[in-house]
PDB file of N, CA and C in Angstrom:
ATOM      1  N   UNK A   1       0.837  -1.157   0.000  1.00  0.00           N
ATOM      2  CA  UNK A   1       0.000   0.000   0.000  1.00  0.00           C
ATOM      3  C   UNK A   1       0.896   1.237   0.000  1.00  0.00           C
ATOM      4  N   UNK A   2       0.556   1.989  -1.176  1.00  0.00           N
ATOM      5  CA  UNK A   2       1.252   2.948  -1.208  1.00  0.00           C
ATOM      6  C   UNK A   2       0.828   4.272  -0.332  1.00  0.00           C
ATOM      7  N   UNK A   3       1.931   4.999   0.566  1.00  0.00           N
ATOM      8  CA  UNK A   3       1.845   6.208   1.159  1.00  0.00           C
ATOM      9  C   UNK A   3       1.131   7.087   0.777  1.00  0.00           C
ATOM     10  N   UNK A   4       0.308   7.958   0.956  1.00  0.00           N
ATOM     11  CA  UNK A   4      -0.080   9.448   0.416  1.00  0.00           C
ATOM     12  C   UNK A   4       0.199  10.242   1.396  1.00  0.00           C
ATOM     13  N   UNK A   5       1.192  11.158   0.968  1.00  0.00           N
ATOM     14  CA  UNK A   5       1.456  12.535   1.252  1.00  0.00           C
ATOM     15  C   UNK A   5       0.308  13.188   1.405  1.00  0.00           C
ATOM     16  N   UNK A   6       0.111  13.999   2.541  1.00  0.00           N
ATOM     17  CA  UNK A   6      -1.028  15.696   2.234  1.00  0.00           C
ATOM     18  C   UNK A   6      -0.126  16.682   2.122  1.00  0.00           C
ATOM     19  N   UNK A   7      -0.777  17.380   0.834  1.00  0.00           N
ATOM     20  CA  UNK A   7       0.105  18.826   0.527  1.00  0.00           C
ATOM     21  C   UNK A   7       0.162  19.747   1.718  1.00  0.00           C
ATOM     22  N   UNK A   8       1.445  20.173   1.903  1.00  0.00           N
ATOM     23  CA  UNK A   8       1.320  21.247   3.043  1.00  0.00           C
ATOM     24  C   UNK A   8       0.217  22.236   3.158  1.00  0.00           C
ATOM     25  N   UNK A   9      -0.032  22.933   4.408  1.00  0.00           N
ATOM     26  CA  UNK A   9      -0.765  23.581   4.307  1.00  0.00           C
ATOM     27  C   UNK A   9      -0.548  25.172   3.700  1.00  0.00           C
ATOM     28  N   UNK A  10      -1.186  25.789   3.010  1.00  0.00           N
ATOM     29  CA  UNK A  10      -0.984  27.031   2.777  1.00  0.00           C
ATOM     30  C   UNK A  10      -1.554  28.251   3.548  1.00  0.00           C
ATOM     31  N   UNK A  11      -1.186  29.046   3.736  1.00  0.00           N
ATOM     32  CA  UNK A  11      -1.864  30.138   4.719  1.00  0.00           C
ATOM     33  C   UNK A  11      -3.196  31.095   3.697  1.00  0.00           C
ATOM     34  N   UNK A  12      -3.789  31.274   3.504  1.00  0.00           N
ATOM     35  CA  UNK A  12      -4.906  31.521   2.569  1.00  0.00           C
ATOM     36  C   UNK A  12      -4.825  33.201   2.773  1.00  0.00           C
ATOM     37  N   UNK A  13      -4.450  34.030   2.060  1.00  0.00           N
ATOM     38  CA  UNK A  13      -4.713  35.868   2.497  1.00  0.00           C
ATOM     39  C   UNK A  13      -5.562  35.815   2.591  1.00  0.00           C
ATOM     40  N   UNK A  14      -6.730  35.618   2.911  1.00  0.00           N
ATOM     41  CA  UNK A  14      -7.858  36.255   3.515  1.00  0.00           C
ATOM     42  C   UNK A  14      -8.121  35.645   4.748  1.00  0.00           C
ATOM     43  N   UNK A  15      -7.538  34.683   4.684  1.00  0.00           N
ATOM     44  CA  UNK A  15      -7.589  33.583   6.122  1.00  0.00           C
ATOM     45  C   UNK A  15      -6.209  34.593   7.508  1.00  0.00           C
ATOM     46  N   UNK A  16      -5.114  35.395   6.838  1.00  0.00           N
ATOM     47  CA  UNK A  16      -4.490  35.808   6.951  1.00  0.00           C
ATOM     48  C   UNK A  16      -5.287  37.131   8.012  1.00  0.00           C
ATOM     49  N   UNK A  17      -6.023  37.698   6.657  1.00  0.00           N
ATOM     50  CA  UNK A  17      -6.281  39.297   7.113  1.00  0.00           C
ATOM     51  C   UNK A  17      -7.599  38.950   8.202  1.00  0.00           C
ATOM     52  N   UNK A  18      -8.025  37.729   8.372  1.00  0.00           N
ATOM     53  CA  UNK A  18      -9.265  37.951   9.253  1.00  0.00           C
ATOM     54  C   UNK A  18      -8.464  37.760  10.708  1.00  0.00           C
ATOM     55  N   UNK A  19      -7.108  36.715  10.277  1.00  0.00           N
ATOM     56  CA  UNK A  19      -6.495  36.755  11.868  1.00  0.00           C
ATOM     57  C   UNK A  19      -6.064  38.009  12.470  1.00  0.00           C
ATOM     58  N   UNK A  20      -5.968  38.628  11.344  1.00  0.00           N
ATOM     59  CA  UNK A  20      -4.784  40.425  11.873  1.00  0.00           C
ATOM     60  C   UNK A  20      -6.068  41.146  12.427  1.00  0.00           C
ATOM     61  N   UNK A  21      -7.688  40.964  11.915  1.00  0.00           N
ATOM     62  CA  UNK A  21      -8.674  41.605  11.926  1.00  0.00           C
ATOM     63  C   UNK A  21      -9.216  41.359  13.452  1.00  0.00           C
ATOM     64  N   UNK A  22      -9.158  39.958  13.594  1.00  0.00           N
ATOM     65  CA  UNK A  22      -9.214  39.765  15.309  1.00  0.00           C
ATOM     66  C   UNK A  22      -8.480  39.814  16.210  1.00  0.00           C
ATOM     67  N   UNK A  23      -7.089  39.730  15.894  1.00  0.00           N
ATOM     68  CA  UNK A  23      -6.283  40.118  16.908  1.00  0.00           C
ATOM     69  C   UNK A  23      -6.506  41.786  16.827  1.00  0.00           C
ATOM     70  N   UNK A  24      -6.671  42.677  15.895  1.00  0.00           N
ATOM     71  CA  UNK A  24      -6.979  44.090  16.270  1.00  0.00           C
ATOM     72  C   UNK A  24      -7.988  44.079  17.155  1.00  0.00           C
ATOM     73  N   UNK A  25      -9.335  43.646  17.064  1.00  0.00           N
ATOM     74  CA  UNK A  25     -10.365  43.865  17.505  1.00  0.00           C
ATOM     75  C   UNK A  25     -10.044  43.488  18.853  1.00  0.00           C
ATOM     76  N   UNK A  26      -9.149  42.567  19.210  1.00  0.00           N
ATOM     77  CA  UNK A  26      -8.954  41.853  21.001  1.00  0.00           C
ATOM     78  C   UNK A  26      -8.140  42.851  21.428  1.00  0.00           C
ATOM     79  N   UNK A  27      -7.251  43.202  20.681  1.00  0.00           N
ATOM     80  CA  UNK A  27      -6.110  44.610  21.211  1.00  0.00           C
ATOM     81  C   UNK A  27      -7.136  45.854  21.677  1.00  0.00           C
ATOM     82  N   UNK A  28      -8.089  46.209  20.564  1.00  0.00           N
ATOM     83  CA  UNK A  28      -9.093  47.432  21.159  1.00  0.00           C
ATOM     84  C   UNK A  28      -9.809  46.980  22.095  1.00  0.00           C
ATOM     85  N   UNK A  29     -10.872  45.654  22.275  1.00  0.00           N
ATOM     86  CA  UNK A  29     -11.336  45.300  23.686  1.00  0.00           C
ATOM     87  C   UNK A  29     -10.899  45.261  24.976  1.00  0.00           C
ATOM     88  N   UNK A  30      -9.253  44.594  24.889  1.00  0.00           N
ATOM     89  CA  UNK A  30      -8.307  44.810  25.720  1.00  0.00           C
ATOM     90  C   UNK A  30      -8.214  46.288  26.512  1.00  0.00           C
ATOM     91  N   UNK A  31      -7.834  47.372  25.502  1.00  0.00           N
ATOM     92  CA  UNK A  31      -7.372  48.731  25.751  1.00  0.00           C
ATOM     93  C   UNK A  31      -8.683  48.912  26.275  1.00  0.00           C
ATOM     94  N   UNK A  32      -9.694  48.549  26.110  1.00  0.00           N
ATOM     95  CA  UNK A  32     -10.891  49.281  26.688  1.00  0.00           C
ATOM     96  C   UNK A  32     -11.306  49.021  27.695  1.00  0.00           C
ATOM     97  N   UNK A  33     -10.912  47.525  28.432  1.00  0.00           N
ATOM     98  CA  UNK A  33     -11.350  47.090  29.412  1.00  0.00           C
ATOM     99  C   UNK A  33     -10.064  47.061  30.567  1.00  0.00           C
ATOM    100  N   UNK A  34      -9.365  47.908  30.084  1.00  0.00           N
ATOM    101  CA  UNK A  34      -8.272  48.584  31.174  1.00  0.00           C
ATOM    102  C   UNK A  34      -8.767  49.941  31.160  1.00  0.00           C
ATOM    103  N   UNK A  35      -8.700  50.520  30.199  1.00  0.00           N
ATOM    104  CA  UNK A  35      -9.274  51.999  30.729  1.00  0.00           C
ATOM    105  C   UNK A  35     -10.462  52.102  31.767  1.00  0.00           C
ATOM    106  N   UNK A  36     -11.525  50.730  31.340  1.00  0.00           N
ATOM    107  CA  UNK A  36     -12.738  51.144  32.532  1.00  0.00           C
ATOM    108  C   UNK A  36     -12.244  50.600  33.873  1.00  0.00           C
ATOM    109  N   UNK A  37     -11.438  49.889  33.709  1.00  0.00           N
ATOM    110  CA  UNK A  37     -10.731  49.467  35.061  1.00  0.00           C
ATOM    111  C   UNK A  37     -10.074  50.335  35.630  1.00  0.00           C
ATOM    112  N   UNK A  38      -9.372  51.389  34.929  1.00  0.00           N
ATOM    113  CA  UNK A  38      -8.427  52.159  35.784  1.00  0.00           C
ATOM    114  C   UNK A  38      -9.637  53.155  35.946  1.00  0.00           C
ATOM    115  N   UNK A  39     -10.755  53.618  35.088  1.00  0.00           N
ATOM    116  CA  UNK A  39     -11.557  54.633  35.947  1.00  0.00           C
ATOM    117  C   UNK A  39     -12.273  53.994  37.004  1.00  0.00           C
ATOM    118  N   UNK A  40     -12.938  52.988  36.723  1.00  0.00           N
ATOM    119  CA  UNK A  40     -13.408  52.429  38.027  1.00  0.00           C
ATOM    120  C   UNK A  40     -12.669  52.635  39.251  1.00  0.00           C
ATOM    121  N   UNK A  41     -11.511  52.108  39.333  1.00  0.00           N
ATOM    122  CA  UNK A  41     -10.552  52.386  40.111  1.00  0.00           C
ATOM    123  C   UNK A  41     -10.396  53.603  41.093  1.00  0.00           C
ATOM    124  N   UNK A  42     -10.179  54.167  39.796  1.00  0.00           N
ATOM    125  CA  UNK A  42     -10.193  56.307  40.424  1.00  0.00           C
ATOM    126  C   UNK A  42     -11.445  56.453  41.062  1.00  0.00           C
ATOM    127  N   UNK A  43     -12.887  56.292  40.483  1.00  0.00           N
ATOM    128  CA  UNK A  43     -13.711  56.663  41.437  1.00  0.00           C
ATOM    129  C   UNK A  43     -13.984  55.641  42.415  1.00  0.00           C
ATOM    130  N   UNK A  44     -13.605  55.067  42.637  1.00  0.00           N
ATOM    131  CA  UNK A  44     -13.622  54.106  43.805  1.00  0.00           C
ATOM    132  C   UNK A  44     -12.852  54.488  45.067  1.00  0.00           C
ATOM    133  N   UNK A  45     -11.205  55.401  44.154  1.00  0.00           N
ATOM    134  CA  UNK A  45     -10.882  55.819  45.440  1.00  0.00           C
ATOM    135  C   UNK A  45     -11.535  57.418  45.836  1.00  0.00           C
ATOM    136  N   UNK A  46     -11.795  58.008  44.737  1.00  0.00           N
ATOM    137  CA  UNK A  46     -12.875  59.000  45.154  1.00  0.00           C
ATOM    138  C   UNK A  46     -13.882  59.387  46.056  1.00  0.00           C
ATOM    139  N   UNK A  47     -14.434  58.340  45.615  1.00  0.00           N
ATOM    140  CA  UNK A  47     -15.878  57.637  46.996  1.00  0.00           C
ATOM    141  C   UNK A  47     -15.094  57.522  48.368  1.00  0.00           C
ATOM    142  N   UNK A  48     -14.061  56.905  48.257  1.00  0.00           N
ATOM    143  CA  UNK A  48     -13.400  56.510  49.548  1.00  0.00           C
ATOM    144  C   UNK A  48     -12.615  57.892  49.798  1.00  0.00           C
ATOM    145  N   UNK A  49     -11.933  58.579  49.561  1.00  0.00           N
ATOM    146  CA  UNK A  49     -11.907  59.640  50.431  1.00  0.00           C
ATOM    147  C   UNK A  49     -12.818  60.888  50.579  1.00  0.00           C
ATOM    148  N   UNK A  50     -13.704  60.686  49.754  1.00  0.00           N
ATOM    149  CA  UNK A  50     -15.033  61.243  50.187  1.00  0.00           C
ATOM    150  C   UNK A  50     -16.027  61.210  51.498  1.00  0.00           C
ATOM    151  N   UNK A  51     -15.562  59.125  51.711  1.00  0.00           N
ATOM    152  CA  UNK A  51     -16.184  59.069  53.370  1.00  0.00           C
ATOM    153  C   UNK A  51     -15.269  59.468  54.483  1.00  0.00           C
ATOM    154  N   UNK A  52     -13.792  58.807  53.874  1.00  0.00           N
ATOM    155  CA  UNK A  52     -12.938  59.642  55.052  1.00  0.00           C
ATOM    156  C   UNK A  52     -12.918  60.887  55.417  1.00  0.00           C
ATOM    157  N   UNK A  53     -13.102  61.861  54.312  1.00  0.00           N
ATOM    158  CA  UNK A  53     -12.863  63.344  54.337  1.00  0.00           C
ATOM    159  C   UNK A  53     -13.814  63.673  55.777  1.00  0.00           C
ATOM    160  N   UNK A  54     -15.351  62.612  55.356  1.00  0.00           N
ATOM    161  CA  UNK A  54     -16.754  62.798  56.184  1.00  0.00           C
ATOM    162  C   UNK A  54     -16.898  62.206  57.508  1.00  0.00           C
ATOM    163  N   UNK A  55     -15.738  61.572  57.630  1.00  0.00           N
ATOM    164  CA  UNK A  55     -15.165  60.212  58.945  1.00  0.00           C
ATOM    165  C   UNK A  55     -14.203  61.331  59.729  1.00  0.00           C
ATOM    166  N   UNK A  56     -12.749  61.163  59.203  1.00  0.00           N
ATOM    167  CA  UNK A  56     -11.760  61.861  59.748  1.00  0.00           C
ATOM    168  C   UNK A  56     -11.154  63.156  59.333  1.00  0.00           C
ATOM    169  N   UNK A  57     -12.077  64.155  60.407  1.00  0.00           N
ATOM    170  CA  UNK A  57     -11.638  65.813  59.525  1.00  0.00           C
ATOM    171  C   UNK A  57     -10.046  65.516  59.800  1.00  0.00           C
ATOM    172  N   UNK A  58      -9.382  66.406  58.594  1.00  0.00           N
ATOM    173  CA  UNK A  58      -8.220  66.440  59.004  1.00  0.00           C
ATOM    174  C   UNK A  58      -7.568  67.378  60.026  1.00  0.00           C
ATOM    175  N   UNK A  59      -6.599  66.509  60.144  1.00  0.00           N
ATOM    176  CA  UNK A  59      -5.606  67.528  61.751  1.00  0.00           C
ATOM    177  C   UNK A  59      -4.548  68.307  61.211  1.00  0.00           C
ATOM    178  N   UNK A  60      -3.704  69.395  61.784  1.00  0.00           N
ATOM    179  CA  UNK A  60      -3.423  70.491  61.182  1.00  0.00           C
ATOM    180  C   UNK A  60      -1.933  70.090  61.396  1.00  0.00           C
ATOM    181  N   UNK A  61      -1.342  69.346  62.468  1.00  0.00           N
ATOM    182  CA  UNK A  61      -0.247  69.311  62.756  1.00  0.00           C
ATOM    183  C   UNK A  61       0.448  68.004  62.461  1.00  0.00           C
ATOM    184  N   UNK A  62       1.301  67.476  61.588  1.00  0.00           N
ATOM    185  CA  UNK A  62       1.794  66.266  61.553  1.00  0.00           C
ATOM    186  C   UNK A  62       0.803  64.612  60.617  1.00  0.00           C
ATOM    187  N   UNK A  63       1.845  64.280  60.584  1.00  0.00           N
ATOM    188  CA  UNK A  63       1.077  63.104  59.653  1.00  0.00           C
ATOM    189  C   UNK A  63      -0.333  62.981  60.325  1.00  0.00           C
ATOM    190  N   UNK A  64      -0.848  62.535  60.008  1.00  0.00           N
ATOM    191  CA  UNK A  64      -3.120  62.211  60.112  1.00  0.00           C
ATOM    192  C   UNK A  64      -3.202  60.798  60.154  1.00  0.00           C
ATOM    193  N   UNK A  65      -3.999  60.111  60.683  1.00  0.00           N
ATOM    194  CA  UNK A  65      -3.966  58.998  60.503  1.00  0.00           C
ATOM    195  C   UNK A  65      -5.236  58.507  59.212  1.00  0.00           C
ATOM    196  N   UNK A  66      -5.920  59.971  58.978  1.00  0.00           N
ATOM    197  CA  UNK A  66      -6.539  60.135  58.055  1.00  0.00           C
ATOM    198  C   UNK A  66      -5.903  60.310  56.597  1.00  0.00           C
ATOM    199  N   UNK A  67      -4.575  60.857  56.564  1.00  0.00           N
ATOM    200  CA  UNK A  67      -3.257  60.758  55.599  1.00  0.00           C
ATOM    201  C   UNK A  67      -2.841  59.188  55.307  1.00  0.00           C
ATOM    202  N   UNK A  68      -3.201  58.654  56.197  1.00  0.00           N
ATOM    203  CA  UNK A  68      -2.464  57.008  56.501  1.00  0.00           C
ATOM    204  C   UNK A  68      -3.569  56.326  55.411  1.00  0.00           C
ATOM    205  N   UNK A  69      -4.326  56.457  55.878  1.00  0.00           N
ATOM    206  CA  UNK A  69      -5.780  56.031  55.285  1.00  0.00           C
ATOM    207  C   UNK A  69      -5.856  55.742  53.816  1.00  0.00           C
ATOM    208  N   UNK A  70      -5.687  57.387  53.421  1.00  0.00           N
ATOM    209  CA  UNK A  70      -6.090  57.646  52.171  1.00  0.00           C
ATOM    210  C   UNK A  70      -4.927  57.374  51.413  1.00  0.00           C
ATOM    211  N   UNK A  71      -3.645  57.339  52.154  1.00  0.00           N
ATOM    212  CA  UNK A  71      -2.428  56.930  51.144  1.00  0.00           C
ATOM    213  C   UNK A  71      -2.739  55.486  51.097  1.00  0.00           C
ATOM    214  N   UNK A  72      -3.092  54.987  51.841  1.00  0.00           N
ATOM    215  CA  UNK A  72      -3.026  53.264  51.621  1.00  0.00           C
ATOM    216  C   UNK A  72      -4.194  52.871  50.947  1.00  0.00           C
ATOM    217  N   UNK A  73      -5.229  53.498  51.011  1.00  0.00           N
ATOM    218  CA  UNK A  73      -6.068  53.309  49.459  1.00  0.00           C
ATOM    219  C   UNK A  73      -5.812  53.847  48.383  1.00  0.00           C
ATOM    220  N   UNK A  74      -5.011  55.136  48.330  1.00  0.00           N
ATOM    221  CA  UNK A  74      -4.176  54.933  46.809  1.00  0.00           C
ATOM    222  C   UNK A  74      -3.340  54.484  46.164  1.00  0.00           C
ATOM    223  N   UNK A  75      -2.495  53.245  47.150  1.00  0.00           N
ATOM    224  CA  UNK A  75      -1.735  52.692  46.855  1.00  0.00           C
ATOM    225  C   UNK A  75      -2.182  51.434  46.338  1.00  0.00           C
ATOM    226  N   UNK A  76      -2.831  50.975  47.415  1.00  0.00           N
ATOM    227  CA  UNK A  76      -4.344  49.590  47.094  1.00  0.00           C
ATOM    228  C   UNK A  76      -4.855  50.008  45.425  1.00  0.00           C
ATOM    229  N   UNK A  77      -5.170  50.672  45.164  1.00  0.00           N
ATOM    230  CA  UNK A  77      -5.753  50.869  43.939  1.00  0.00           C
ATOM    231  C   UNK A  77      -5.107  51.131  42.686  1.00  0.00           C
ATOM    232  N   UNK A  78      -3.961  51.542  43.099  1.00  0.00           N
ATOM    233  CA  UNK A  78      -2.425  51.232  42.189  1.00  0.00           C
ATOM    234  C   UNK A  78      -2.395  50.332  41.282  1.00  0.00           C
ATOM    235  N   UNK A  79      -2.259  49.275  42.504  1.00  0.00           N
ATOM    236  CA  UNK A  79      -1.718  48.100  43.051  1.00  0.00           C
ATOM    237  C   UNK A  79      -2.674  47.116  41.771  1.00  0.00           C
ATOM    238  N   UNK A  80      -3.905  47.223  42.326  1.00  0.00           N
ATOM    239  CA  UNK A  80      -5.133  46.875  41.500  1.00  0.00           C
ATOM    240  C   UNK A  80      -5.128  46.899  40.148  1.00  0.00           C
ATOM    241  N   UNK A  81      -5.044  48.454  39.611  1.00  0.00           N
ATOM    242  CA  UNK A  81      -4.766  48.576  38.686  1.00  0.00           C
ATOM    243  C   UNK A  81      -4.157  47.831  37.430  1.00  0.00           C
ATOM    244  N   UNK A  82      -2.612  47.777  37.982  1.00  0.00           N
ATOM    245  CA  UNK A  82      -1.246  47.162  37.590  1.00  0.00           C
ATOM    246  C   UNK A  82      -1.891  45.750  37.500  1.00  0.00           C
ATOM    247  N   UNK A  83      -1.967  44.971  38.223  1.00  0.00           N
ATOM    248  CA  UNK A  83      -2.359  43.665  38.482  1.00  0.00           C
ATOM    249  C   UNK A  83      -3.819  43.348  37.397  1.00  0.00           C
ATOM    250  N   UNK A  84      -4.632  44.099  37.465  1.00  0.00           N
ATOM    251  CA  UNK A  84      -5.094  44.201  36.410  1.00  0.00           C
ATOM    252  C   UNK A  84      -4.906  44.014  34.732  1.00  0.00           C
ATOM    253  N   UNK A  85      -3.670  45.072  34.732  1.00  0.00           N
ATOM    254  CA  UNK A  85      -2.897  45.275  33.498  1.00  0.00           C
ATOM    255  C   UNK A  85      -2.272  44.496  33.014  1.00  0.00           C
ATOM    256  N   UNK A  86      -1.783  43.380  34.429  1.00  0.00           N
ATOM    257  CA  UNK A  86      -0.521  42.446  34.279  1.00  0.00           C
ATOM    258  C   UNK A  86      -1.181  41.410  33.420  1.00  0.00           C
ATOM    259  N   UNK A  87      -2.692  41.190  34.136  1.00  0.00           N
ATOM    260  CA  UNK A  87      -3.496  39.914  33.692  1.00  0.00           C
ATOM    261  C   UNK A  87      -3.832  40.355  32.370  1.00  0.00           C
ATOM    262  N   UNK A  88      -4.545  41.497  31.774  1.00  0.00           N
ATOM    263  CA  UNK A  88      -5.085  41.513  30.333  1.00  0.00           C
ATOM    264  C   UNK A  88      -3.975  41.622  29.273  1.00  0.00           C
ATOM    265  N   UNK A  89      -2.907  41.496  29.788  1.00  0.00           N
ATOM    266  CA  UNK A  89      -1.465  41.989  29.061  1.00  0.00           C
ATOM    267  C   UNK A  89      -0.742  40.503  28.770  1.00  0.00           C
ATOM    268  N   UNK A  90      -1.248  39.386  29.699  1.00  0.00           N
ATOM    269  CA  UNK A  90      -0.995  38.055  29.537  1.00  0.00           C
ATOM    270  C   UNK A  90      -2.010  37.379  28.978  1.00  0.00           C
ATOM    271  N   UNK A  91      -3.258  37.622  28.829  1.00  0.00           N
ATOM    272  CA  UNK A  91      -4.313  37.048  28.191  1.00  0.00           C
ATOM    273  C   UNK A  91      -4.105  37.883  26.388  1.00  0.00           C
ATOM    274  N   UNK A  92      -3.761  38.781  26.537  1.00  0.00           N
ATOM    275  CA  UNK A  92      -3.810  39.073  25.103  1.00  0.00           C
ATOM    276  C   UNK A  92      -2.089  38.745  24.122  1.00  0.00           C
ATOM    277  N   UNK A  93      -1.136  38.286  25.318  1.00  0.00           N
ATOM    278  CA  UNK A  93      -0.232  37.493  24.708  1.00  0.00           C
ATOM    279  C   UNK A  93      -0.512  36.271  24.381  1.00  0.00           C
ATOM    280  N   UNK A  94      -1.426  35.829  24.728  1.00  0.00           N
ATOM    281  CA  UNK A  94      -1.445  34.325  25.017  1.00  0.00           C
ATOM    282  C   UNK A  94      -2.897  34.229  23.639  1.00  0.00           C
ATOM    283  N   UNK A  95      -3.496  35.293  24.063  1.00  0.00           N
ATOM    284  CA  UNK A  95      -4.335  34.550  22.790  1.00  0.00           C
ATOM    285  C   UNK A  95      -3.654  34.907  21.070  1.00  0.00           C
ATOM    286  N   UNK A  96      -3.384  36.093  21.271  1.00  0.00           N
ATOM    287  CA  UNK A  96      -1.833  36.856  19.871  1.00  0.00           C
ATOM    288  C   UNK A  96      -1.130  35.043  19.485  1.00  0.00           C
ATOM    289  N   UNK A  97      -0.691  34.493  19.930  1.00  0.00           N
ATOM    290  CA  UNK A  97       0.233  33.140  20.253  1.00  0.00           C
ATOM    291  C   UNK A  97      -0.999  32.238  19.620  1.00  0.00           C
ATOM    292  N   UNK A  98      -1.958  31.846  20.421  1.00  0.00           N
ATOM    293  CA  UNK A  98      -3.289  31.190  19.852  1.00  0.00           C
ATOM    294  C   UNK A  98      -3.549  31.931  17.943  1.00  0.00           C
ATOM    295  N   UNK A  99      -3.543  32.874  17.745  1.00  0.00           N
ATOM    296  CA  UNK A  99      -3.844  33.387  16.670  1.00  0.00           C
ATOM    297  C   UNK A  99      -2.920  33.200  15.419  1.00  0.00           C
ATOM    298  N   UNK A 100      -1.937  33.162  15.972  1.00  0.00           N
ATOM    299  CA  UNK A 100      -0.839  32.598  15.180  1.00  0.00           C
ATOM    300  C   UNK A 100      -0.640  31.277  14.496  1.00  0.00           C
ATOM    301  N   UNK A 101      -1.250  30.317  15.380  1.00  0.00           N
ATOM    302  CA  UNK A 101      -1.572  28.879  14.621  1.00  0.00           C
ATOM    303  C   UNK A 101      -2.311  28.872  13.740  1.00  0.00           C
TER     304      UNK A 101
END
């Protein structure tokens, strides 16, 4: 019984431009769903020193523990942020990689 070869595969240009067409479209979903993350973010810490402002008036002399507060929720939300960024920045390597096959 004789062997049969299958002809390699060829990459098809239009098969081409629909991959470049969805990896754009995941790059703009991406960018968009960090931007609402980082505003979410901001008004989240907004709200929150909005109750502190309404919690702990501030004191006139020396660090606040109301200073303590609000720095460590803007750091928390940084933090968030980034970690955020880290994850949609590895999901859109990883599917870029997927797209490529």
């Amino acid at each position: 019984m004789a062997a049969t070869k299958t002809p390699p595969r060829t990459s098809h240009p239009r098969a081409s431009r629909t991959r470049a067409h969805r990896a754009e479209k995941l790059s703009e979903d991406v960018f968009e769903e960090v931007e609402a993350g980082q505003r979410a973010a901001i008004q989240a810490v907004k709200r929150f020193v909005d109750t502190v402002d309404r919690t702990l008036p501030p004191e006139t002399e020396g660090p606040s523990r109301r200073q303590t507060v609000v720095d460590a929720a803007m750091e928390m939300a940084d933090r968030l942020v980034h970690v955020q960024y880290d994850f949609l920045r590895k999901v859109v390597r990883s599917a870029g990689k997927s797209l490529e096959r």
